[in-house]
C-alpha atoms as a PDB file:
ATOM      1  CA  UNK A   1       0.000   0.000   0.000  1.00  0.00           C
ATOM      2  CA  UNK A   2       1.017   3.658  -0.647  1.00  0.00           C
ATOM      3  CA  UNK A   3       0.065   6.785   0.163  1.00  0.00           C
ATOM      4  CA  UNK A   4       0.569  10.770  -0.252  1.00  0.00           C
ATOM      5  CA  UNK A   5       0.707  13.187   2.114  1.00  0.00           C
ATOM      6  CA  UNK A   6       1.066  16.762   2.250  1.00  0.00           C
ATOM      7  CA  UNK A   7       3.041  18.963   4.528  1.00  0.00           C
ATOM      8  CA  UNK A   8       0.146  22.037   4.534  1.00  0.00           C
ATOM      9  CA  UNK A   9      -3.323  22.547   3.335  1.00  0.00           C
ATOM     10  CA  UNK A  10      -2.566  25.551   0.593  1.00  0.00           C
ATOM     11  CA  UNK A  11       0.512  26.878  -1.428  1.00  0.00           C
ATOM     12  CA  UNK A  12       1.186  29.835  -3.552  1.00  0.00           C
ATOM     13  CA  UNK A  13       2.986  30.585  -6.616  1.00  0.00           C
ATOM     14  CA  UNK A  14       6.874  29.524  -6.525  1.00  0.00           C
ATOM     15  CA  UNK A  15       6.200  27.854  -2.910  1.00  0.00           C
ATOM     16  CA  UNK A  16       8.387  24.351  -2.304  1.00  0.00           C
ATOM     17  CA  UNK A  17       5.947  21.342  -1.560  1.00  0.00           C
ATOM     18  CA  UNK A  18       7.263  18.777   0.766  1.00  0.00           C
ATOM     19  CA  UNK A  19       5.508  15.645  -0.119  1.00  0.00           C
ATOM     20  CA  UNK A  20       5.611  12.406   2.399  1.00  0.00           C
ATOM     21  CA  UNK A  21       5.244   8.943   0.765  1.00  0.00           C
ATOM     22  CA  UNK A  22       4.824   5.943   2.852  1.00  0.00           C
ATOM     23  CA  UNK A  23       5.007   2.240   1.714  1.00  0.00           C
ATOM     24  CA  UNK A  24       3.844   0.008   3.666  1.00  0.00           C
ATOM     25  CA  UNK A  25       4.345  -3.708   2.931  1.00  0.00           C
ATOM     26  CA  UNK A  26       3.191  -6.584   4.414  1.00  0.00           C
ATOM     27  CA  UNK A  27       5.139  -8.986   2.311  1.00  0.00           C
ATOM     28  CA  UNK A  28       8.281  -8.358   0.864  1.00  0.00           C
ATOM     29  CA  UNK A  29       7.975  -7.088  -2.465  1.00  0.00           C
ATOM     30  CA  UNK A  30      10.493  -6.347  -5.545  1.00  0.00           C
ATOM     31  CA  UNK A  31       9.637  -3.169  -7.130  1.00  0.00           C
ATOM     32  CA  UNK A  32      12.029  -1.385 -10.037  1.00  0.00           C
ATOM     33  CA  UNK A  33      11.782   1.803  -7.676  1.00  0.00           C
ATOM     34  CA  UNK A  34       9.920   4.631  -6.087  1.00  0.00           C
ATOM     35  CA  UNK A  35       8.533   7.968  -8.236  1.00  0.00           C
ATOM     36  CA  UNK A  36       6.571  10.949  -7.552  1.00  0.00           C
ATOM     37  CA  UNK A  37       5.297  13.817  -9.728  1.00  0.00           C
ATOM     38  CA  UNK A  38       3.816  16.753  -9.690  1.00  0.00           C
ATOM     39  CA  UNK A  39       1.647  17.905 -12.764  1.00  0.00           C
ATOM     40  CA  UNK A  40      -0.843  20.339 -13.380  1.00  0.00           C
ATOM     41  CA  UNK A  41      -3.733  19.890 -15.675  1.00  0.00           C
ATOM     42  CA  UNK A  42      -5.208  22.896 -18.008  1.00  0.00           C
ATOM     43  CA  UNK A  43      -9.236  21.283 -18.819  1.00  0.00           C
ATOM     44  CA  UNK A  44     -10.610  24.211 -21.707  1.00  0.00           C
ATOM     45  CA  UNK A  45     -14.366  24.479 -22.376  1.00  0.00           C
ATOM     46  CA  UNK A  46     -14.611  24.851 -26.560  1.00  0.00           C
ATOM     47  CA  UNK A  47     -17.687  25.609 -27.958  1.00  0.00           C
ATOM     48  CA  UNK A  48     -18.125  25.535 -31.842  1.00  0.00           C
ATOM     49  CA  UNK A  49     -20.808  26.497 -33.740  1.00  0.00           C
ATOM     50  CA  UNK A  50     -22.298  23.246 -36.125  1.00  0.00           C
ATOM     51  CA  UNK A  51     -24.243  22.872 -38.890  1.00  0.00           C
ATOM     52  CA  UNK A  52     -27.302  20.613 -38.412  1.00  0.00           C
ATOM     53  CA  UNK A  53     -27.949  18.700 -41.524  1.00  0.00           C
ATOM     54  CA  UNK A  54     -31.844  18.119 -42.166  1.00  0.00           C
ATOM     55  CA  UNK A  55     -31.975  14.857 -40.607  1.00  0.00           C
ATOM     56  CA  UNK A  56     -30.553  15.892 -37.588  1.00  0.00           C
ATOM     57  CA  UNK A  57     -32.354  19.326 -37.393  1.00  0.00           C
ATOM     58  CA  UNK A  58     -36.231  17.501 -38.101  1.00  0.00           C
ATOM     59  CA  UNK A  59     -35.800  14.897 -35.393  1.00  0.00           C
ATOM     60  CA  UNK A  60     -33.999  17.484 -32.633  1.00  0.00           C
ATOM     61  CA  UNK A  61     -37.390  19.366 -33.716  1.00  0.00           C
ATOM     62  CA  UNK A  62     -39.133  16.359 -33.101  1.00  0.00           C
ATOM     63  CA  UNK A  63     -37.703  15.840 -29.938  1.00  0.00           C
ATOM     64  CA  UNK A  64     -39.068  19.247 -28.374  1.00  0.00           C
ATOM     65  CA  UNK A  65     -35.405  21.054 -28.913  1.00  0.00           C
ATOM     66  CA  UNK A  66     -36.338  24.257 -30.797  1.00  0.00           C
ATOM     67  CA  UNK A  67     -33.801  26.182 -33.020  1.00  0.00           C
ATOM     68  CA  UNK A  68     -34.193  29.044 -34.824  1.00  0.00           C
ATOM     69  CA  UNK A  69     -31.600  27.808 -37.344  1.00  0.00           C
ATOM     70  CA  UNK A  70     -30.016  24.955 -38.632  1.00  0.00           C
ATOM     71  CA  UNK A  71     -26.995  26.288 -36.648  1.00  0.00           C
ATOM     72  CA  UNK A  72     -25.920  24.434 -32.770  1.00  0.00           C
ATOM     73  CA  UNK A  73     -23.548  24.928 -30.434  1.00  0.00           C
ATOM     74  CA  UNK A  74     -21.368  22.063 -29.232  1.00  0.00           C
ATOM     75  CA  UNK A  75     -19.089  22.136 -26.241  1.00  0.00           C
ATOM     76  CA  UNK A  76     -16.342  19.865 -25.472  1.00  0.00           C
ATOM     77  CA  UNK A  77     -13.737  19.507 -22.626  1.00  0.00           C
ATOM     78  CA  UNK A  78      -9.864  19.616 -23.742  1.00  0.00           C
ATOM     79  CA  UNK A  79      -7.639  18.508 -21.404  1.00  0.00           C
ATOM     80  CA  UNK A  80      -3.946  19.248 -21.717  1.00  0.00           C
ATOM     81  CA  UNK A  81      -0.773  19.668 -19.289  1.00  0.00           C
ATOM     82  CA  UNK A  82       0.730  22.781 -18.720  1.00  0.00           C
ATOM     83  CA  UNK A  83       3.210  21.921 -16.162  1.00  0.00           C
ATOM     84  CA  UNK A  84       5.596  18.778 -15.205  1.00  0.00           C
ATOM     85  CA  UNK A  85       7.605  17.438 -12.955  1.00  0.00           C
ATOM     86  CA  UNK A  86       8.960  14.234 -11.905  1.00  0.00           C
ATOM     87  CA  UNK A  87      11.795  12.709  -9.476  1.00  0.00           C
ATOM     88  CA  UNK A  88      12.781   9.056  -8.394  1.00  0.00           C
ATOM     89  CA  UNK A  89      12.876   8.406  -4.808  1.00  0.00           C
ATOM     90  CA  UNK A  90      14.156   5.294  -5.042  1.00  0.00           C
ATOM     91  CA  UNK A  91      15.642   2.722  -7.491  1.00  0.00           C
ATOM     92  CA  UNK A  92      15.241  -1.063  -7.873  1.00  0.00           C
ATOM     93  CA  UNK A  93      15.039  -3.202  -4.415  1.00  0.00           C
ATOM     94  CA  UNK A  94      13.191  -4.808  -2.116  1.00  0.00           C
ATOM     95  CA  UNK A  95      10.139  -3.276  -0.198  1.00  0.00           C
ATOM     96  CA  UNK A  96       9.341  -4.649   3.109  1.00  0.00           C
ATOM     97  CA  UNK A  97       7.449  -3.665   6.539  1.00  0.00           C
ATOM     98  CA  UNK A  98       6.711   0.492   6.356  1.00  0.00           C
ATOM     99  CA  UNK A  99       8.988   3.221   5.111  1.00  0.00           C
ATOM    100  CA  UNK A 100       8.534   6.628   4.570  1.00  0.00           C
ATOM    101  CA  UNK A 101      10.458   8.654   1.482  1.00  0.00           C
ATOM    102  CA  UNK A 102      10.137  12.517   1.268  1.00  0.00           C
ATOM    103  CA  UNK A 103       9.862  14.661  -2.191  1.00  0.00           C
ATOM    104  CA  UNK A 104      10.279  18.169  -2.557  1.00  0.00           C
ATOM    105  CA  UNK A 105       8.881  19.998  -5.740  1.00  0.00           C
ATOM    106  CA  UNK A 106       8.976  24.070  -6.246  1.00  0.00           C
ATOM    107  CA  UNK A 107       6.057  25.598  -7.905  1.00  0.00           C
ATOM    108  CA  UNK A 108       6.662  27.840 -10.980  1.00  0.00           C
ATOM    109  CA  UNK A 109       6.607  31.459 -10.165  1.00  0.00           C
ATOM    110  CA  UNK A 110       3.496  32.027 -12.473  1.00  0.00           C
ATOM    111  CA  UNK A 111       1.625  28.601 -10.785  1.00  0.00           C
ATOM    112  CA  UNK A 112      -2.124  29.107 -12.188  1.00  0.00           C
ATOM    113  CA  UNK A 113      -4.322  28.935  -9.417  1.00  0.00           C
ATOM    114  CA  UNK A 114      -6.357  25.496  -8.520  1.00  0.00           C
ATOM    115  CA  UNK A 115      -9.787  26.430 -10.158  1.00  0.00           C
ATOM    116  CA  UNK A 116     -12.733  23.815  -9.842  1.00  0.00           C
ATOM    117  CA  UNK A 117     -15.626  26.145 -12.036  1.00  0.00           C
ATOM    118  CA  UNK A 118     -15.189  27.580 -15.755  1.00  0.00           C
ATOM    119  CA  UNK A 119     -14.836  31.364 -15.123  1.00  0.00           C
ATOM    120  CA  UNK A 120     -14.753  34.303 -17.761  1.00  0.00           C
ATOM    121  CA  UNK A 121     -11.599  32.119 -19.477  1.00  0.00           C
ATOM    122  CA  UNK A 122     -13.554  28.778 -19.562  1.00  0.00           C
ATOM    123  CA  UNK A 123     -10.070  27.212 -18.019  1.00  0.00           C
ATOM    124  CA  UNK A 124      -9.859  24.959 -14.833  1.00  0.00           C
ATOM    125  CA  UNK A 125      -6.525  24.077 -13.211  1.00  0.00           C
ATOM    126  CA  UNK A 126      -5.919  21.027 -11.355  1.00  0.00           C
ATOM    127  CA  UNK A 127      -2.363  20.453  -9.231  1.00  0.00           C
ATOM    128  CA  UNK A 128      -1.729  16.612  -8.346  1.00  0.00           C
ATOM    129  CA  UNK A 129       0.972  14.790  -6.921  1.00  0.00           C
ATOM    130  CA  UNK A 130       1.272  11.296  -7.836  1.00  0.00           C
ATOM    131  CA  UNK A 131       3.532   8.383  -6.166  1.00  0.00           C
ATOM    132  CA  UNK A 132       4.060   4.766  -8.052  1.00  0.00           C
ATOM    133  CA  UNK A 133       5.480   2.342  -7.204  1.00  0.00           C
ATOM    134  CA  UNK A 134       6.519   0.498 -10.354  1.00  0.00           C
ATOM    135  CA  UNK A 135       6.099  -3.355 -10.033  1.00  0.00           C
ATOM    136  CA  UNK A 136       6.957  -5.850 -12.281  1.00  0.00           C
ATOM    137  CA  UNK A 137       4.818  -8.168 -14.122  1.00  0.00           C
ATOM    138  CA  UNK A 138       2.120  -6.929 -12.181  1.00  0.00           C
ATOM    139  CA  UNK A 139      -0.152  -4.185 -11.264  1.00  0.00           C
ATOM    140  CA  UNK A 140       1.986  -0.792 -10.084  1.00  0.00           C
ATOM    141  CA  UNK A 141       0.393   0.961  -6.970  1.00  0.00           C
ATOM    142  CA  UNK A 142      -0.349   4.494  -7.214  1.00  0.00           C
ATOM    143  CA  UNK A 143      -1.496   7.164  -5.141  1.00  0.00           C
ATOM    144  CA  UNK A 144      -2.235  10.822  -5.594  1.00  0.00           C
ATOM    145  CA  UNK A 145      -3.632  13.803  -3.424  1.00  0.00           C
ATOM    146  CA  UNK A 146      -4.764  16.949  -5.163  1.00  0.00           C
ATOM    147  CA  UNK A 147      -2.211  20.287  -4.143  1.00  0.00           C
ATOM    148  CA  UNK A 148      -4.049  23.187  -4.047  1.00  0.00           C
ATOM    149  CA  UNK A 149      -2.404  26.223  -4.801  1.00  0.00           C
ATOM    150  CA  UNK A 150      -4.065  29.836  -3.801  1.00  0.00           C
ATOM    151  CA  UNK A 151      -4.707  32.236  -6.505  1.00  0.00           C
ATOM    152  CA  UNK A 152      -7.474  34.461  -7.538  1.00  0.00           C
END
């Protein structure tokens, strides 16, 4: 089992995060090592205007979905990452009984705020800080917590 913690609840831009990952084993276990990142994720609302063709315009009709035009809006979610980071912890052994390993990562200066709503730029940021524990020949074990970093 593995698992993330954080050293406080909030961080600004260019702040150091101090990450604790624990493994705890019950079993000894051979693992090709220990990583952790740090990544944020940029989700952007799109909305394009489409062309209904008659089909699809006489049965959205149909349907009780009135247009004025054979023109509809479509919005879709883009998700893309602005912002990287990753660093071993530990290389290829044996896991056994319950260890802790520490990771430090530095936010960027100009670290967007954690956003959960579209606003007036139709953006939402999302920090996370992953651990895995990469297993072979079987299933790695991951865990992540979500860093929130203050803003606007």
């Amino acid at each position: 089992m593995i698992s993330v913690s954080l050293d406080r609840a909030s961080y600004a831009a260019g702040d150091t995060i101090t990450a604790t990952i624990s493994v705890s084993q019950q079993k000894p276990l051979s693992a090709r090592g220990l990583s952790a990142a740090l990544s944020c994720t940029e989700r952007r609302q799109v909305k394009t205007e489409v062309q209904l063709d008659k089909y699809d315009f006489d049965r959205d009709e149909k349907l009780g979905i009135p247009y004025s035009s054979n023109m509809a809006t479509k919005t879709e979610e883009l998700d893309s990452v602005i912002s990287s980071q990753e660093k071993a912890l530990s290389g290829a052994r044996e896991f056994f009984g319950e260890e802790k390993f520490t990771a430090q990562f530095a936010l960027p200066p100009d670290a967007a705020p954690t956003s959960r709503e579209f606003g007036h730029d139709s953006t939402i940021h999302i920090w996370k800080l992953r651990a895995k524990l990469d297993i072979p020949m079987a299933m790695d074990e991951n865990a992540e917590t979500e860093v929130f970093v203050e803003g606007l």
